[in-house]
PDB file of N, CA and C in Angstrom:
ATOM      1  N   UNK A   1      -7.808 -15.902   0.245  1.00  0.00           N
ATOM      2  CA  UNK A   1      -7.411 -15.682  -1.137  1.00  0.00           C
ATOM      3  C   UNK A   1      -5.951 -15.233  -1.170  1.00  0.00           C
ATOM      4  N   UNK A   2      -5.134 -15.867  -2.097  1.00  0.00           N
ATOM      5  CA  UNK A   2      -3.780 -15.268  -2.399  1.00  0.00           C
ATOM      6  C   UNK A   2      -3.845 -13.890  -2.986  1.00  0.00           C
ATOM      7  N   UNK A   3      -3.256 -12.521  -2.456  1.00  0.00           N
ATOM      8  CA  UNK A   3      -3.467 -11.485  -3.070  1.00  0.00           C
ATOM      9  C   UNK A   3      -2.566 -11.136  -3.600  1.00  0.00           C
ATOM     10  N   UNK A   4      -1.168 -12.022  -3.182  1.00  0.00           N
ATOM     11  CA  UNK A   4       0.376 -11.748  -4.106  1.00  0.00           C
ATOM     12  C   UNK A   4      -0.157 -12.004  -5.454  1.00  0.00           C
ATOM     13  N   UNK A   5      -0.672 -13.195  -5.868  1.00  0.00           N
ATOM     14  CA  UNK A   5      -0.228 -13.395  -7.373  1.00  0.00           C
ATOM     15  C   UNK A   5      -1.658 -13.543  -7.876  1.00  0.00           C
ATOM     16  N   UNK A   6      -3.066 -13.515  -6.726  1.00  0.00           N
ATOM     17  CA  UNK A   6      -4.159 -13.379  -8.059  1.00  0.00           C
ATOM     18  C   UNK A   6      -4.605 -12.130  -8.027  1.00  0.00           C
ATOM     19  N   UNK A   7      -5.133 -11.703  -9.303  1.00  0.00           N
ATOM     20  CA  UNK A   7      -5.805 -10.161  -9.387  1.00  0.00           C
ATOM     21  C   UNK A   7      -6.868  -9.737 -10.158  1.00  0.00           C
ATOM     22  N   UNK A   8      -7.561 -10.802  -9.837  1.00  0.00           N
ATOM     23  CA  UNK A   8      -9.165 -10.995 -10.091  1.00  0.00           C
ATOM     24  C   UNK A   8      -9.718  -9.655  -9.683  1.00  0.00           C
ATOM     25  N   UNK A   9      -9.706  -9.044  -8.794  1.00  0.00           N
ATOM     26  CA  UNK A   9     -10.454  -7.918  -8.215  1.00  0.00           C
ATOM     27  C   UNK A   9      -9.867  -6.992  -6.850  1.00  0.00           C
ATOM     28  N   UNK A  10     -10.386  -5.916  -6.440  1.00  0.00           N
ATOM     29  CA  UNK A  10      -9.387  -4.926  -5.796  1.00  0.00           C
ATOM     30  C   UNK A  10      -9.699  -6.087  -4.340  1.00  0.00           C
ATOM     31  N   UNK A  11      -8.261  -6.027  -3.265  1.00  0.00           N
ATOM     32  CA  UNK A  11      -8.629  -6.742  -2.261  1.00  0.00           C
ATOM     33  C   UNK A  11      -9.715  -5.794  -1.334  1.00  0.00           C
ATOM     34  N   UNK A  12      -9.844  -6.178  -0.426  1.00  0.00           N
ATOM     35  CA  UNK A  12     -11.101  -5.823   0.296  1.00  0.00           C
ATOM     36  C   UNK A  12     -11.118  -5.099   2.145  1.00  0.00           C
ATOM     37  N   UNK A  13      -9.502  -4.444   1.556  1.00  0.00           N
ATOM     38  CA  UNK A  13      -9.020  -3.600   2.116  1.00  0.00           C
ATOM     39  C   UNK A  13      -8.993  -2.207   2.287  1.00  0.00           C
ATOM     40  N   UNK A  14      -9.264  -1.703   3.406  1.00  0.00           N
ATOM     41  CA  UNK A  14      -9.116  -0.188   3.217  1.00  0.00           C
ATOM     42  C   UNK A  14      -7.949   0.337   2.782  1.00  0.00           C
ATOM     43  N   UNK A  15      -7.387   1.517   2.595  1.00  0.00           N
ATOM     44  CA  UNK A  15      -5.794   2.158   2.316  1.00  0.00           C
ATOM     45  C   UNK A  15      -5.416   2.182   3.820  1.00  0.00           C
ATOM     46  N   UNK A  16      -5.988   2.633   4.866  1.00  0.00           N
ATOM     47  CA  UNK A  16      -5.667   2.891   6.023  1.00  0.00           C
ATOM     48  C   UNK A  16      -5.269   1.458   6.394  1.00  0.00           C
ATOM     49  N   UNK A  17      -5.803   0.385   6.052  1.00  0.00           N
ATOM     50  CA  UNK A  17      -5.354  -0.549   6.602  1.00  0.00           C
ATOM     51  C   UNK A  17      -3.924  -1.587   5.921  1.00  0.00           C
ATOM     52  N   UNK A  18      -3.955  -1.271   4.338  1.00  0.00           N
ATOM     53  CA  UNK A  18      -2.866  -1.321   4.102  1.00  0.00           C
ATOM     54  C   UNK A  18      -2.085  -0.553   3.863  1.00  0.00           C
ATOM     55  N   UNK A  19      -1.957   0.493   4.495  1.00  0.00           N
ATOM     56  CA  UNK A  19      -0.872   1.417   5.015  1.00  0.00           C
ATOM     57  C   UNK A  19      -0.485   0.963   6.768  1.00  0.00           C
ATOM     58  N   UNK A  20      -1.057   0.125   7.169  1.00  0.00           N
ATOM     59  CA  UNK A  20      -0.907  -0.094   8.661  1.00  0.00           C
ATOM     60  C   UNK A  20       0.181  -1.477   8.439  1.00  0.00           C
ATOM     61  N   UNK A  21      -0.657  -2.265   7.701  1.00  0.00           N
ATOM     62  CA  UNK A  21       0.087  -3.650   7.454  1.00  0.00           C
ATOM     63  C   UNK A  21       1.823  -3.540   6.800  1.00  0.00           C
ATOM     64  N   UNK A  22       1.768  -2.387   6.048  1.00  0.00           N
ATOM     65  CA  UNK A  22       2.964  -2.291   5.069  1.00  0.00           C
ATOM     66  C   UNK A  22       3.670  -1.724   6.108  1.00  0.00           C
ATOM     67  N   UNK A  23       3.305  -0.651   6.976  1.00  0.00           N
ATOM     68  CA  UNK A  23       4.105  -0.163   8.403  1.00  0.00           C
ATOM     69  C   UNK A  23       5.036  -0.975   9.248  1.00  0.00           C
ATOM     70  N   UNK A  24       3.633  -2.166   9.693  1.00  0.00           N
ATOM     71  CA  UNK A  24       3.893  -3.236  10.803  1.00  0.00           C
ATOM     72  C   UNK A  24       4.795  -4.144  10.345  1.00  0.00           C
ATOM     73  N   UNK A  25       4.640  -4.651   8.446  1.00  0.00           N
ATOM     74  CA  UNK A  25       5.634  -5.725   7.956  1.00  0.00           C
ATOM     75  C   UNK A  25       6.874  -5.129   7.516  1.00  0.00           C
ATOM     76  N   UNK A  26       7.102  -3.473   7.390  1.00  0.00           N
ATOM     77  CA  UNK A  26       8.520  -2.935   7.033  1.00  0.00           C
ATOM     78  C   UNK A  26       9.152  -3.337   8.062  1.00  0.00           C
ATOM     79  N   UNK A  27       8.622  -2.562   9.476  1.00  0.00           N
ATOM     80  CA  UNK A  27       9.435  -3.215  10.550  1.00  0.00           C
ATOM     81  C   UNK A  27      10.474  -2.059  10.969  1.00  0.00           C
ATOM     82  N   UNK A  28      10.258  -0.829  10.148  1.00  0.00           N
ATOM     83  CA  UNK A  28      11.579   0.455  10.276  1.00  0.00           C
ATOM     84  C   UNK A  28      10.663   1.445  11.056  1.00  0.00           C
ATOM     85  N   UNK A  29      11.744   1.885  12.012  1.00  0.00           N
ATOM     86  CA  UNK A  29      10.997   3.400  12.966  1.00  0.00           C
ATOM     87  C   UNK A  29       9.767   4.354  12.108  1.00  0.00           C
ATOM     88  N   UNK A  30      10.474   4.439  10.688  1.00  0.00           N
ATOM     89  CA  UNK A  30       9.920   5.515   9.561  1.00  0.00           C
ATOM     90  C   UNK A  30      10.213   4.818   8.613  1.00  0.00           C
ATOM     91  N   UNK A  31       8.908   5.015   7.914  1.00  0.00           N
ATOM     92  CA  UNK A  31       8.603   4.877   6.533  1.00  0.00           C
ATOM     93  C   UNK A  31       8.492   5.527   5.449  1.00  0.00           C
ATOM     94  N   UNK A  32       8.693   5.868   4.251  1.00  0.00           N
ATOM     95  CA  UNK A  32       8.190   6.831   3.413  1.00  0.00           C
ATOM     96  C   UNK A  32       6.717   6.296   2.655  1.00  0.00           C
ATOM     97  N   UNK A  33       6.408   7.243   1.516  1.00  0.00           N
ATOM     98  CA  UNK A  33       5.075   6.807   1.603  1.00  0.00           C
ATOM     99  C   UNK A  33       5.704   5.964  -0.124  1.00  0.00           C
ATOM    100  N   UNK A  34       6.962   6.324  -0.356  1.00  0.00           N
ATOM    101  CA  UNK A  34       7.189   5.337  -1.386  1.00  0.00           C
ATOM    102  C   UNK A  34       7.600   4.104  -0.972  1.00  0.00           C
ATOM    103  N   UNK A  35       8.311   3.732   0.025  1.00  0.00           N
ATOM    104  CA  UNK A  35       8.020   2.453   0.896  1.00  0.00           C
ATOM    105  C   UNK A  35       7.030   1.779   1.337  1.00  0.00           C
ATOM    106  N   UNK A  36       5.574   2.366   1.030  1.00  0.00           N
ATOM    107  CA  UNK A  36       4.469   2.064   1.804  1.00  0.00           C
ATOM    108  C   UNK A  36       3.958   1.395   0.236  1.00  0.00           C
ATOM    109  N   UNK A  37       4.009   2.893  -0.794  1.00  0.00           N
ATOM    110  CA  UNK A  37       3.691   2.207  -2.168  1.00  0.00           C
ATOM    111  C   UNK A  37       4.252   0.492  -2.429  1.00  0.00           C
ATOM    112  N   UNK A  38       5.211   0.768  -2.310  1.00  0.00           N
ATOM    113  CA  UNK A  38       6.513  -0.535  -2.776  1.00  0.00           C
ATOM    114  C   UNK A  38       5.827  -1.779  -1.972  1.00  0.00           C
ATOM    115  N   UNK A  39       5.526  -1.306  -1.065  1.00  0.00           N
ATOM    116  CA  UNK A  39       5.113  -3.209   0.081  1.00  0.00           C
ATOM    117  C   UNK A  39       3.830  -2.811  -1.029  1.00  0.00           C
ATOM    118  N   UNK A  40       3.364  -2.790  -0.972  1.00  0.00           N
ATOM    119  CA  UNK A  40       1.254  -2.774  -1.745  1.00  0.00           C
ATOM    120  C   UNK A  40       1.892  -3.179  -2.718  1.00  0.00           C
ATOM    121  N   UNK A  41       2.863  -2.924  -3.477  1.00  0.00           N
ATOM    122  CA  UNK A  41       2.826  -3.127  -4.946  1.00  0.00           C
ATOM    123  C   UNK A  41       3.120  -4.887  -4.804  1.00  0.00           C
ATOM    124  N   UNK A  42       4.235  -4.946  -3.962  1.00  0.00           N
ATOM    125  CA  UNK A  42       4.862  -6.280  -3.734  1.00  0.00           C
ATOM    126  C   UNK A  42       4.347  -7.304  -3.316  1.00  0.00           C
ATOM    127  N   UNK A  43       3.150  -7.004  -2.700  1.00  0.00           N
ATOM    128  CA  UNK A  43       2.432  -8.025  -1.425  1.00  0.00           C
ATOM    129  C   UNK A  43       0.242  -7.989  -1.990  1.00  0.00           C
ATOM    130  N   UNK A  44       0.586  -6.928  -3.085  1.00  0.00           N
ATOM    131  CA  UNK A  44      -1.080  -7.012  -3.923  1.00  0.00           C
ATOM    132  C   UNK A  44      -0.969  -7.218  -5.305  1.00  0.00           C
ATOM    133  N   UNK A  45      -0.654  -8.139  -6.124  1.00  0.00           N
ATOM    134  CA  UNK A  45      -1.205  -8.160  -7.564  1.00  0.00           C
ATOM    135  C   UNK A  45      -1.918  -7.144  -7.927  1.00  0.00           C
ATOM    136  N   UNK A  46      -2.897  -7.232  -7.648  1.00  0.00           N
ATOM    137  CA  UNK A  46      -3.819  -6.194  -8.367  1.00  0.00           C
ATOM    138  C   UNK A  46      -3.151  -4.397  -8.325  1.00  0.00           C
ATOM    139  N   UNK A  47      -2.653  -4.078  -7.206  1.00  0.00           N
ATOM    140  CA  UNK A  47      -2.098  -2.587  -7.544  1.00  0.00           C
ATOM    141  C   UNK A  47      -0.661  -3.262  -8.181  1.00  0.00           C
ATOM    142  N   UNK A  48      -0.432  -4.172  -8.583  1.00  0.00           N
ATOM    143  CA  UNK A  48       1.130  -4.256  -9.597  1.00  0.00           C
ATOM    144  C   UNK A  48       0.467  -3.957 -10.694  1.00  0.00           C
ATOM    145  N   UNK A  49      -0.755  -4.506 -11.424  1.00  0.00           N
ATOM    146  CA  UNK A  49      -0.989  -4.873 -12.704  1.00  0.00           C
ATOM    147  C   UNK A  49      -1.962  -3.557 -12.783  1.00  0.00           C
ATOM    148  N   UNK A  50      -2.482  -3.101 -12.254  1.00  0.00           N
ATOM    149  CA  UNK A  50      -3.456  -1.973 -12.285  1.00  0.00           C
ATOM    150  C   UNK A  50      -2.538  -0.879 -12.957  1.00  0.00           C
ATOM    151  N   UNK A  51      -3.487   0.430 -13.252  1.00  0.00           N
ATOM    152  CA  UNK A  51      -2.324   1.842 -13.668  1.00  0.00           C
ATOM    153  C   UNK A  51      -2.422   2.242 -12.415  1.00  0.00           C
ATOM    154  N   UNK A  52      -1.220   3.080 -12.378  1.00  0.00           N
ATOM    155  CA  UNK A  52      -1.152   4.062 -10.919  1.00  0.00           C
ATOM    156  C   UNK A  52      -1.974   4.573  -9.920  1.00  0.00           C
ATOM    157  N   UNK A  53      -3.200   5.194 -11.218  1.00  0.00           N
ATOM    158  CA  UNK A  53      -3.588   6.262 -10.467  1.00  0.00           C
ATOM    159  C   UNK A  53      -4.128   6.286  -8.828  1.00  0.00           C
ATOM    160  N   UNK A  54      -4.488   4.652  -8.450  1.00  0.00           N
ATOM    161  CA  UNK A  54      -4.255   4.301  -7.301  1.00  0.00           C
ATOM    162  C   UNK A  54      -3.659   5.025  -6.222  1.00  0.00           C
ATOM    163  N   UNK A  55      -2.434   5.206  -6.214  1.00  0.00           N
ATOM    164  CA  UNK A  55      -1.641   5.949  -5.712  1.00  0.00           C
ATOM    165  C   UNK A  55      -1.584   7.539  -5.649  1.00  0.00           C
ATOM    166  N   UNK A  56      -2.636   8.252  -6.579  1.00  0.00           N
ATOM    167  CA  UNK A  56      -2.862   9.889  -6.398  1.00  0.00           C
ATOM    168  C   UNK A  56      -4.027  10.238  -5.668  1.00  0.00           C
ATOM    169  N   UNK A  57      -3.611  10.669  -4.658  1.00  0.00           N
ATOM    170  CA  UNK A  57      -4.852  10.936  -4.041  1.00  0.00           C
ATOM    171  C   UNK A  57      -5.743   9.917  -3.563  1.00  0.00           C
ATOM    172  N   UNK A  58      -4.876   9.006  -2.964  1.00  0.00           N
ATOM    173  CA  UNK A  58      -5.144   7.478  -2.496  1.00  0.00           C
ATOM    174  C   UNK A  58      -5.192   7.767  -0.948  1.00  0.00           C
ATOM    175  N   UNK A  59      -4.188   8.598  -0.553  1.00  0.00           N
ATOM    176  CA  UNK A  59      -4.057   8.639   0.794  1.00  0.00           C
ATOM    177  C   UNK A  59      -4.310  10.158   1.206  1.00  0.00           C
ATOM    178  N   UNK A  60      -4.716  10.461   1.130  1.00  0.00           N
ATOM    179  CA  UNK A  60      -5.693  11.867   1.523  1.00  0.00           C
ATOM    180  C   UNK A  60      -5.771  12.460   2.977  1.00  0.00           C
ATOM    181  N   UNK A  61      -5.206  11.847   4.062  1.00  0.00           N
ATOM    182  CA  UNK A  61      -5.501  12.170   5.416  1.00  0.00           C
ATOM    183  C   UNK A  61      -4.543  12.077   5.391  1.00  0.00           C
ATOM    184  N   UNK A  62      -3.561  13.274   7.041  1.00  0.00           N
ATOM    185  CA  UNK A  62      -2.392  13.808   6.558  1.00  0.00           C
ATOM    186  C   UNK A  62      -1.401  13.242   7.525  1.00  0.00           C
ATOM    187  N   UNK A  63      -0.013  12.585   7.082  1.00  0.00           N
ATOM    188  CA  UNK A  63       0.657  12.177   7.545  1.00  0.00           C
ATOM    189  C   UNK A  63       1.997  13.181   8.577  1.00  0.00           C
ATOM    190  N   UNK A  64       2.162  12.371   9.716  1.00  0.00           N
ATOM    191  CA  UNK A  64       3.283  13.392  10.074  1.00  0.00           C
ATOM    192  C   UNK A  64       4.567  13.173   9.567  1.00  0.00           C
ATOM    193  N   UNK A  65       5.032  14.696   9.110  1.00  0.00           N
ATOM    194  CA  UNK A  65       6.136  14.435   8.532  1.00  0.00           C
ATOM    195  C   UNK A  65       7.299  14.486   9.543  1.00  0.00           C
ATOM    196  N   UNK A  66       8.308  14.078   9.364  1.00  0.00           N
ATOM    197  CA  UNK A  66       9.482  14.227  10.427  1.00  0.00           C
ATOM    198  C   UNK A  66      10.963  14.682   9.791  1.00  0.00           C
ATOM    199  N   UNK A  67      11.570  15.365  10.029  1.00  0.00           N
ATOM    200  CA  UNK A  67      12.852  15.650   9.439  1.00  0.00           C
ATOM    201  C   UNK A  67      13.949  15.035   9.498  1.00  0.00           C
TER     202      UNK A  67
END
């Protein structure tokens, strides 16, 4: 299924796993988690056209932060 441009229904993905994919296709040492938002938004229809709330409390397990 095309998930760029159809948005029939949520894809059938975990967050963990598209947080892995958006990682592997940024391609940068570090990511932010608004970079992580931005690929999902860009690469899933359905979280473009959806409301946010997706994104609060979407990713819940804790990332390392780095300075």
């Amino acid at each position: 299924m095309e998930y760029r441009t159809k948005w029939t229904g949520k894809p059938p993905f975990s967050y963990a796993t598209l947080i892995c994919l958006a990682m592997t296709e940024l391609g940068k040492p570090k990511v932010t988690l608004s970079d992580i938002y931005g690929w999902i938004t860009d690469n899933f229809a359905y979280y473009r056209h959806t409301d946010s709330s997706w994104q609060v409390g979407s990713f819940t397990f804790k990332f390392l932060l780095l300075p």
